[in-house]
N, C-alpha and C. Protein backbone atom coordinates (compact mmCIF):
# COMPACT_ATOMS: atom_id res chain seq x y z
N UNK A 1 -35.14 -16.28 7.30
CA UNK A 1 -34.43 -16.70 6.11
C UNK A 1 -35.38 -17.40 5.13
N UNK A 2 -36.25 -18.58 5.52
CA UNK A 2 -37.18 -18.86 4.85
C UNK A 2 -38.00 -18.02 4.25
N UNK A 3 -38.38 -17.18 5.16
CA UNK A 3 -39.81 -16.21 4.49
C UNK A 3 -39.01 -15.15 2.92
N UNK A 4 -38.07 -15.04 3.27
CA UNK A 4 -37.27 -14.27 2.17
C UNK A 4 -36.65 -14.83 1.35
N UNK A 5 -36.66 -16.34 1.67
CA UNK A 5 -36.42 -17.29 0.72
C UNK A 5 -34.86 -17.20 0.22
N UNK A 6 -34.23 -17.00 1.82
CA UNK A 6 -32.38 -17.33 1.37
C UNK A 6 -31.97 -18.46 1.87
N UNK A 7 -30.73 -18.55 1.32
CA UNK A 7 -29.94 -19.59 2.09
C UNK A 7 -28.63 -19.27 2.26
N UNK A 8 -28.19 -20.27 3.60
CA UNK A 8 -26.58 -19.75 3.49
C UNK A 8 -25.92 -21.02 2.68
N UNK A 9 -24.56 -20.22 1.98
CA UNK A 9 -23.62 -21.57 1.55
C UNK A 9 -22.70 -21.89 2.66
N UNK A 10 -23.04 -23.14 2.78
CA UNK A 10 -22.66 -24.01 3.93
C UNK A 10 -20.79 -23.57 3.72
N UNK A 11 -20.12 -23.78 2.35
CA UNK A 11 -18.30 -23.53 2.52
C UNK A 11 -18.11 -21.64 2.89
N UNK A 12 -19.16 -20.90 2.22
CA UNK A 12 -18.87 -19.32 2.73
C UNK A 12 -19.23 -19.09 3.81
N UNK A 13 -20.41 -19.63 4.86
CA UNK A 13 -20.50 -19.48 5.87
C UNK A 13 -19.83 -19.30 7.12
N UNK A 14 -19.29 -18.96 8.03
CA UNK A 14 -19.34 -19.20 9.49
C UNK A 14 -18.90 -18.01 10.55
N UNK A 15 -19.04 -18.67 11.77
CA UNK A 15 -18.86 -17.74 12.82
C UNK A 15 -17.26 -17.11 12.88
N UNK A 16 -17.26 -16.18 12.97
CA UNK A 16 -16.18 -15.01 13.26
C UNK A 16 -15.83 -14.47 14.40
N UNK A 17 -14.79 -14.80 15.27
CA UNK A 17 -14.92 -14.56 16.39
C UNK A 17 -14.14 -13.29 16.40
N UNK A 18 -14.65 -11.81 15.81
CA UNK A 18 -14.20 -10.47 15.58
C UNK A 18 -13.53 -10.22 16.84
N UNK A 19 -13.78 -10.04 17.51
CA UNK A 19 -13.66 -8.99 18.85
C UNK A 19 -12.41 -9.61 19.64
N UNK A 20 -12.05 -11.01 19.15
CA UNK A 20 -10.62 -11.17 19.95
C UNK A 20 -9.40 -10.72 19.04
N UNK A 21 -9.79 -9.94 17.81
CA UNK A 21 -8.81 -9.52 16.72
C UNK A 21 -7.86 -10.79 16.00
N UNK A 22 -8.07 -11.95 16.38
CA UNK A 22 -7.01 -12.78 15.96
C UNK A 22 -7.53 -12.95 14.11
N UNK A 23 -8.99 -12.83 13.66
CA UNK A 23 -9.43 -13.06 12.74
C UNK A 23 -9.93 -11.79 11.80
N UNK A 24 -10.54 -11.96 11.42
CA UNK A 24 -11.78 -11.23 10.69
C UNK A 24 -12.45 -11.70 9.39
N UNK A 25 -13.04 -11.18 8.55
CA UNK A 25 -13.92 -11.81 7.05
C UNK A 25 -13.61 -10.76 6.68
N UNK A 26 -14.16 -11.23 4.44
CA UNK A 26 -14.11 -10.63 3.69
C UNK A 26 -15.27 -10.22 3.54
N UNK A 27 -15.63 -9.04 3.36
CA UNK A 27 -17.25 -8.72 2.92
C UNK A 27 -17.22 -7.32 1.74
N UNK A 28 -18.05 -7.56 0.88
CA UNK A 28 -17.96 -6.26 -0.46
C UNK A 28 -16.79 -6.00 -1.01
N UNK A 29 -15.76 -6.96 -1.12
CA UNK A 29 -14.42 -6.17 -1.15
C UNK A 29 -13.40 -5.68 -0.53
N UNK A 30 -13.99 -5.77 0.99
CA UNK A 30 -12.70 -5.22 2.27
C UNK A 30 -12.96 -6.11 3.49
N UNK A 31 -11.53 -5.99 4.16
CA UNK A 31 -11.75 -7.29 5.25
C UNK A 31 -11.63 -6.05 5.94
N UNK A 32 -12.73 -7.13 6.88
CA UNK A 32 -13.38 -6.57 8.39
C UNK A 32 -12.48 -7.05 9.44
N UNK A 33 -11.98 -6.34 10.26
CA UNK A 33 -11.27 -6.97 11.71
C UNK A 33 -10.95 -6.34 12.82
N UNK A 34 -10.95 -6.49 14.12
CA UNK A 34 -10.55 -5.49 14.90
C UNK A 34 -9.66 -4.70 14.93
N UNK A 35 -9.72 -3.82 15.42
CA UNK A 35 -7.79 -2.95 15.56
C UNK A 35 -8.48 -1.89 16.60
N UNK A 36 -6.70 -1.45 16.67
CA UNK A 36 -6.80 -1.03 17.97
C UNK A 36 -5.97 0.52 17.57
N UNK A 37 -7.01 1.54 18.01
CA UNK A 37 -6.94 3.34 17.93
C UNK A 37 -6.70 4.51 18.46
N UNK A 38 -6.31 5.39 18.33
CA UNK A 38 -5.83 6.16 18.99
C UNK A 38 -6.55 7.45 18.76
N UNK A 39 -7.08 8.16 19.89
CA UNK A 39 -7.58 9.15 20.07
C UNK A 39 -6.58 10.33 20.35
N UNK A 40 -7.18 11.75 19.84
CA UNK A 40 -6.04 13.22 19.98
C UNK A 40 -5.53 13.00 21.20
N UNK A 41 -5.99 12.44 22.20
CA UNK A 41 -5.62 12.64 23.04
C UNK A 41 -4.89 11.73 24.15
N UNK A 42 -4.19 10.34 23.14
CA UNK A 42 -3.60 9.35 23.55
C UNK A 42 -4.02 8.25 23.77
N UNK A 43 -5.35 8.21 24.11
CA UNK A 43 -6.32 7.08 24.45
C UNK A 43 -6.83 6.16 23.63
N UNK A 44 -6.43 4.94 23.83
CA UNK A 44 -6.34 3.71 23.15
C UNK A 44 -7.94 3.27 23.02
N UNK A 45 -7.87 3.09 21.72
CA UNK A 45 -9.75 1.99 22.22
C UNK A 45 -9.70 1.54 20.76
N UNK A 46 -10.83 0.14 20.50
CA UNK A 46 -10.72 -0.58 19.58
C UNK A 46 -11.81 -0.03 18.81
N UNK A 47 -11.81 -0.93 17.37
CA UNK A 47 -12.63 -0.72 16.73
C UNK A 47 -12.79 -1.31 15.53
N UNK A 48 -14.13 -1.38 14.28
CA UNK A 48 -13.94 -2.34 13.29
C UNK A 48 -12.93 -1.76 12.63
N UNK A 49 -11.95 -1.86 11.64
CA UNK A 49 -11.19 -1.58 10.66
C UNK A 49 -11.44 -2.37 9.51
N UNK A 50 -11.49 -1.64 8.32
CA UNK A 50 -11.97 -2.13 6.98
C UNK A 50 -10.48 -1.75 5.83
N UNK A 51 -10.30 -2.91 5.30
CA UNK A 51 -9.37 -2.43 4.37
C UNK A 51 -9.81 -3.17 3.27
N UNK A 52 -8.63 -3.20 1.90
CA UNK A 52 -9.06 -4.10 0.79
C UNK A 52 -8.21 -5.15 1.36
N UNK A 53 -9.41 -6.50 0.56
CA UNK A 53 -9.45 -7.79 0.79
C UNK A 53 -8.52 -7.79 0.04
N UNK A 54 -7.70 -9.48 -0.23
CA UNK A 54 -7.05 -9.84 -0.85
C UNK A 54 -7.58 -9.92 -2.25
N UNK A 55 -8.33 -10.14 -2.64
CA UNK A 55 -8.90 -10.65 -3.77
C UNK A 55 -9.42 -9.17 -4.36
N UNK A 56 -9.52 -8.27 -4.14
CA UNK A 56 -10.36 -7.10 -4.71
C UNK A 56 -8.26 -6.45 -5.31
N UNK A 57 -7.66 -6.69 -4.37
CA UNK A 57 -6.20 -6.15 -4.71
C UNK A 57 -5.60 -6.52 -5.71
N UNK A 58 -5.70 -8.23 -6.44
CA UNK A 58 -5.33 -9.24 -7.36
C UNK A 58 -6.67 -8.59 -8.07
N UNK A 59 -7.97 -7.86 -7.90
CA UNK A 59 -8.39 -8.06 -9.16
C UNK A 59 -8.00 -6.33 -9.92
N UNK A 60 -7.92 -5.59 -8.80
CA UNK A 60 -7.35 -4.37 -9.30
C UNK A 60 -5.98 -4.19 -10.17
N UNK A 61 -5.02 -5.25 -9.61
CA UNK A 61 -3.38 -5.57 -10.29
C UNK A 61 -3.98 -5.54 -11.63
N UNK A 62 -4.68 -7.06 -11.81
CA UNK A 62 -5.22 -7.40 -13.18
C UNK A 62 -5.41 -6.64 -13.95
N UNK A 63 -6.94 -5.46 -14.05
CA UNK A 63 -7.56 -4.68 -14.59
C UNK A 63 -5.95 -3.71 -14.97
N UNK A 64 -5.21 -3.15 -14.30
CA UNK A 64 -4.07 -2.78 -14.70
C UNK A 64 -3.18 -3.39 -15.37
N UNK A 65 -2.90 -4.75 -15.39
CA UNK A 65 -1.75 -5.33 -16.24
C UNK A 65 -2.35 -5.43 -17.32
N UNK A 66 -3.96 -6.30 -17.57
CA UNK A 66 -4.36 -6.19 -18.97
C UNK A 66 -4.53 -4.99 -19.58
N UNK A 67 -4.50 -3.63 -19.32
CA UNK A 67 -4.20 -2.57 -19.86
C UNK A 67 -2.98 -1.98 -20.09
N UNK A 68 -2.12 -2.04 -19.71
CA UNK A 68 -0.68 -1.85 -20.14
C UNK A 68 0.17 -3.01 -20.22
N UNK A 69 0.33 -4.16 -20.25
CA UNK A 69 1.22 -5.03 -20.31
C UNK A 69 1.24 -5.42 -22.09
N UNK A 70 0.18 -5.48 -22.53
CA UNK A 70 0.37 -6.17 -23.69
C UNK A 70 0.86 -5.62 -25.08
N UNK A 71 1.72 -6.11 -25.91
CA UNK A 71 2.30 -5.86 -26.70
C UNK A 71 1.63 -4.44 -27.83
N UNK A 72 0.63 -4.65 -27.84
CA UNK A 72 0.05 -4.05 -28.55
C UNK A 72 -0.79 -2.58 -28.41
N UNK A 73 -0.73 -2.02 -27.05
CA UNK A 73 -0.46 -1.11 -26.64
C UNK A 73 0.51 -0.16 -26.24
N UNK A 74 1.10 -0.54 -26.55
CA UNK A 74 2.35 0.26 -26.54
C UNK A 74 2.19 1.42 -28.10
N UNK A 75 1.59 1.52 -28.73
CA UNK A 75 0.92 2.49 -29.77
C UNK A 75 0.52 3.76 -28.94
N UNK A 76 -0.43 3.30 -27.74
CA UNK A 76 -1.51 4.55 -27.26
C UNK A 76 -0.09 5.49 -26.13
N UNK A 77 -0.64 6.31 -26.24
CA UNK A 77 0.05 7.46 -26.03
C UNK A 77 0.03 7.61 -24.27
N UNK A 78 1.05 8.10 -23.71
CA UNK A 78 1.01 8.24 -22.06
C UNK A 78 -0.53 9.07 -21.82
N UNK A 79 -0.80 10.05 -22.46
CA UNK A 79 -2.01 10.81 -21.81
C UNK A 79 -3.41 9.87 -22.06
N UNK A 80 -3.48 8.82 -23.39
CA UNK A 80 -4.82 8.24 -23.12
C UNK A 80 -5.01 7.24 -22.49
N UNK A 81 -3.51 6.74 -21.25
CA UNK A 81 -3.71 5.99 -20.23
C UNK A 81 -4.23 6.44 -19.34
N UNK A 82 -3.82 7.76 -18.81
CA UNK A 82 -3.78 8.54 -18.05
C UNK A 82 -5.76 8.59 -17.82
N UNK A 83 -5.41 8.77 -19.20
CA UNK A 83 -7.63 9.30 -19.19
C UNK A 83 -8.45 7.98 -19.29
N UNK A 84 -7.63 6.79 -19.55
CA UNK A 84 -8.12 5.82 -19.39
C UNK A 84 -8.05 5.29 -17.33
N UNK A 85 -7.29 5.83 -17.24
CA UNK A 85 -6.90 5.34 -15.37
C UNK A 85 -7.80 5.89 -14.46
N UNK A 86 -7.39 7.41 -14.80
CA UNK A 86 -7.88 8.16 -13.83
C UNK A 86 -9.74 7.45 -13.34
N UNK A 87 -10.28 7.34 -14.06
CA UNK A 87 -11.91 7.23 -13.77
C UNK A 87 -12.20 6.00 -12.70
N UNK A 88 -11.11 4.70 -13.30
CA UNK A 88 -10.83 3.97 -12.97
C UNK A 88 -10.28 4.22 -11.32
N UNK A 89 -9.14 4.78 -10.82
CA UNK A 89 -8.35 4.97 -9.93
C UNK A 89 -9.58 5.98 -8.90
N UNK A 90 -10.27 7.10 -9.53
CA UNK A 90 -11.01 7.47 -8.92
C UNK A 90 -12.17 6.44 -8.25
N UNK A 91 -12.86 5.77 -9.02
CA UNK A 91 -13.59 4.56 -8.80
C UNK A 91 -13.40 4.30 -7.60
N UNK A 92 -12.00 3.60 -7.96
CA UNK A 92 -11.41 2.79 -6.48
C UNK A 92 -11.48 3.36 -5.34
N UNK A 93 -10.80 4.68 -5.22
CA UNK A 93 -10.54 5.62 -4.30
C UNK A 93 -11.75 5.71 -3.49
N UNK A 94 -12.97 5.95 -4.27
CA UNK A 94 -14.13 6.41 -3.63
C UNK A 94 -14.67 4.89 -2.92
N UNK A 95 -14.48 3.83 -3.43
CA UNK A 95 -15.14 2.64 -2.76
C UNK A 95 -13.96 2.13 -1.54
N UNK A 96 -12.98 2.28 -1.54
CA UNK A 96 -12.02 1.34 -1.29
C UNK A 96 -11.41 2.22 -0.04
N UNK A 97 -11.55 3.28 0.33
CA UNK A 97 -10.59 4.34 0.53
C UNK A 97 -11.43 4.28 2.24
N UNK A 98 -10.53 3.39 3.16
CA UNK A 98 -11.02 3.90 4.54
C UNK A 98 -9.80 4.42 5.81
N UNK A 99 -10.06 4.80 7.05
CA UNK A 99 -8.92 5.31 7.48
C UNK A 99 -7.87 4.00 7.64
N UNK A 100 -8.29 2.54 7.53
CA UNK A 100 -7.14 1.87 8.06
C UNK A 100 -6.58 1.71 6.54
N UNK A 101 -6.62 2.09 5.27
CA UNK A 101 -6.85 1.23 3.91
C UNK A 101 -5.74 2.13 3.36
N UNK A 102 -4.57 3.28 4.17
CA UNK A 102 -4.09 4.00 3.35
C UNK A 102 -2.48 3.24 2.48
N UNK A 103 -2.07 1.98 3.75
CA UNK A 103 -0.77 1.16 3.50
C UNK A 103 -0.98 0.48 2.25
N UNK A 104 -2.59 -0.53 2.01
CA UNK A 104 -2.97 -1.10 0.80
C UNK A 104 -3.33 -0.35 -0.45
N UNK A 105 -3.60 1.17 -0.36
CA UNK A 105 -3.82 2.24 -1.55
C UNK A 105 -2.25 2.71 -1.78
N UNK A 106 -1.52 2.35 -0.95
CA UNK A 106 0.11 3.28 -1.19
C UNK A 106 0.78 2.21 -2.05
N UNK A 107 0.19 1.16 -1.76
CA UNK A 107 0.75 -0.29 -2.47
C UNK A 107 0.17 -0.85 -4.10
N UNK A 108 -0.90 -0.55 -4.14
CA UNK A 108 -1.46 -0.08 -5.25
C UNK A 108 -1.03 0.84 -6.34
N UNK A 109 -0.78 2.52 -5.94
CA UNK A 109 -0.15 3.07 -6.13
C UNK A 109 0.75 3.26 -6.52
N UNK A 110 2.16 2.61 -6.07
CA UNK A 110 3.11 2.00 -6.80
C UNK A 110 3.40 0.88 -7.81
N UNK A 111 2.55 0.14 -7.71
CA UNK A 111 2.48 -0.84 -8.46
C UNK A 111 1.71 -0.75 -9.92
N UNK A 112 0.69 0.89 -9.86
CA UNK A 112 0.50 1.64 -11.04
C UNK A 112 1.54 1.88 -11.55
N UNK A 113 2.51 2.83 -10.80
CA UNK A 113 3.47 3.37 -11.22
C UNK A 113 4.35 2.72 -12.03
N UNK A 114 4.97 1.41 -11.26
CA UNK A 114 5.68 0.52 -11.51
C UNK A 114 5.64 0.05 -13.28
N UNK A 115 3.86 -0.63 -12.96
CA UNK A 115 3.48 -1.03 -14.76
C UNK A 115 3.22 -0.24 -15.78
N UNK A 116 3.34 1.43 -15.25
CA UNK A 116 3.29 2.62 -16.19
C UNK A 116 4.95 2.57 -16.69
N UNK A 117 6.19 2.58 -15.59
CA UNK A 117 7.02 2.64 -16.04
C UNK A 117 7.84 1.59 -17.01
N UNK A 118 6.96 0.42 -16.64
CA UNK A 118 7.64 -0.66 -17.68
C UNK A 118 7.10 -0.59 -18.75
N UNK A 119 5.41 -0.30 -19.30
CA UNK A 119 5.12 0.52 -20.13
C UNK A 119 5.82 1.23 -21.01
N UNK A 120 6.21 2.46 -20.73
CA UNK A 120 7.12 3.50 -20.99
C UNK A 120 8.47 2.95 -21.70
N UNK A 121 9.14 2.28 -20.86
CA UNK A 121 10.68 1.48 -21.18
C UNK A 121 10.19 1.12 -22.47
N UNK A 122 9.31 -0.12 -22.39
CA UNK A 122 9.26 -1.01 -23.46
C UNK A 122 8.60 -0.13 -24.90
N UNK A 123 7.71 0.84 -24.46
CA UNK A 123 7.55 1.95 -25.76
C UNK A 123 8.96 2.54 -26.67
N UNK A 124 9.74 3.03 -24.97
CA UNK A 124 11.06 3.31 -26.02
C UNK A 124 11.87 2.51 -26.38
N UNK A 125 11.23 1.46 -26.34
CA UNK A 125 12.91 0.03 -26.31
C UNK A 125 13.73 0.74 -25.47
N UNK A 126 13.86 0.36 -23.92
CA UNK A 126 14.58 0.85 -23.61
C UNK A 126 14.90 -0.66 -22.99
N UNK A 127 15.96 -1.26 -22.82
CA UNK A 127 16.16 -2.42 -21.98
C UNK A 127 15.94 -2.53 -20.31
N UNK A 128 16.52 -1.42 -19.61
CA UNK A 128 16.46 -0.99 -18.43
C UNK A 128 14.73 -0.13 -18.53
N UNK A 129 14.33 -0.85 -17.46
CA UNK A 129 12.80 0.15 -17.10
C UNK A 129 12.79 0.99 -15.97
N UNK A 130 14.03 0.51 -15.29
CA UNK A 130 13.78 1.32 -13.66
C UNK A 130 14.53 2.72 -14.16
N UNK A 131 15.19 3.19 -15.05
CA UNK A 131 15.63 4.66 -14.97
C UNK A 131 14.67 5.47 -15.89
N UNK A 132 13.62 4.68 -16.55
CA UNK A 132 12.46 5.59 -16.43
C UNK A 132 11.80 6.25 -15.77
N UNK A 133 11.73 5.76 -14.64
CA UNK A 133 10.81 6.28 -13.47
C UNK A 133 10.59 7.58 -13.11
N UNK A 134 11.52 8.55 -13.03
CA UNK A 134 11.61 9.69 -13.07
C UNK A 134 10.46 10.60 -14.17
N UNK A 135 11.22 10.19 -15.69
CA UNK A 135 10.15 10.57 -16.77
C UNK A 135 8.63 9.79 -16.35
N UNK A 136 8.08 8.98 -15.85
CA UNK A 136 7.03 8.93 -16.10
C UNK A 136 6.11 9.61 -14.66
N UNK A 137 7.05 9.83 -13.79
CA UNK A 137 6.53 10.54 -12.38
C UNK A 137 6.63 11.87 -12.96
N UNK A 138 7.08 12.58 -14.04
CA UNK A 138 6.72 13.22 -14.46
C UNK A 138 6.03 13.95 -15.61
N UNK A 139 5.86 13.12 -16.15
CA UNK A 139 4.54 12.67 -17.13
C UNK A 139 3.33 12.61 -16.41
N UNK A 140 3.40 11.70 -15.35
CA UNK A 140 2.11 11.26 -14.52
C UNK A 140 1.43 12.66 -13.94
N UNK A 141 2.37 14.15 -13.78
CA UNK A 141 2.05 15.01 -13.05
C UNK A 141 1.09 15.59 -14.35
N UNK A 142 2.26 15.62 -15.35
CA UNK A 142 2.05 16.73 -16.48
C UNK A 142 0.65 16.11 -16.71
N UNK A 143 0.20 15.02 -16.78
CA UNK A 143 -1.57 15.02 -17.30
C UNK A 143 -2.56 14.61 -16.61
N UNK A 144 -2.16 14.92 -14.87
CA UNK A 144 -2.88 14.66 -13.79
C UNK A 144 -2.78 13.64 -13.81
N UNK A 145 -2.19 12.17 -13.09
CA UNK A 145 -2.69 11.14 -13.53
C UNK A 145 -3.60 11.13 -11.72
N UNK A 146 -4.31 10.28 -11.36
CA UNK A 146 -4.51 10.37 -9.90
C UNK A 146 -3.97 9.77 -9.34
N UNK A 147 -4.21 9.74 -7.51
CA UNK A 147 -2.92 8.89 -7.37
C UNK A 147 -4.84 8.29 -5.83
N UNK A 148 -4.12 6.75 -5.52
CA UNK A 148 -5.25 5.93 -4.66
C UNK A 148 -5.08 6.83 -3.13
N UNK A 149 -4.33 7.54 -2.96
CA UNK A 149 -3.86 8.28 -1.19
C UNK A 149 -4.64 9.65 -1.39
């Protein structure tokens, strides 16, 4: 550590006791922790599992609400969200996307959906946002939008 001239921070630091599964850490964006797997052929055995951290999930919400929530978008049109998302959503997909990570991408996912459809409502003045949903799941098809699964 010296010769490379690091240090640890003493509050991010410490030992992880992985392997009894009760814990795990955050590292790059996805928490690390044991779990336990299943082979074709019934057979149980453990292993690391990586999903998104808490904090990479709150910063993904974000990056989505400050793009559709605010008053003043509601001008831009469903397709240059769409082309604004997708690169974005792909992004994610490719960093974020592991076999235990599909419950936290399905959750994501909806919660696109969700702030596309309130989006939408509030474009048409519509008071009710949830019987949009339909029109914008099909909107979302009509200009590819991607989806995190």
């Amino acid at each position: 550590m010296e010769r490379l001239e690091l240090t640890m921070h003493p509050e991010k630091t410490r030992i992880v006791g992985l392997w009894t599964g009760e814990e795990g850490f955050d590292f790059l964006g996805l928490h690390h922790r044991k779990t336990k797997a299943e082979t074709g052929q019934s057979r149980v055995y453990y292993t690391t599992g990586q999903w998104l951290c808490t904090k990479a999930e709150e910063h993904i919400r974000e990056v989505v609400k400050e793009r559709l929530a605010p008053p003043n978008m509601r001008h831009v049109s469903f397709e240059e969200h769409v082309k604004w998302l997708n690169p974005k959503i792909q992004g994610w997909k490719n960093y974020y996307a592991t076999p235990y990570s599909s419950k936290w991408m399905a959750k994501l996912d909806w919660y696109i959906h969700t702030r596309l459809t309130k989006w939408y409502a509030k474009k048409r003045q519509r008071s009710h946002w949830l019987g949009s949903g339909y029109e914008v799941k099909r909107l979302s098809k009509l200009h590819g939008l991607k989806s995190l699964l």
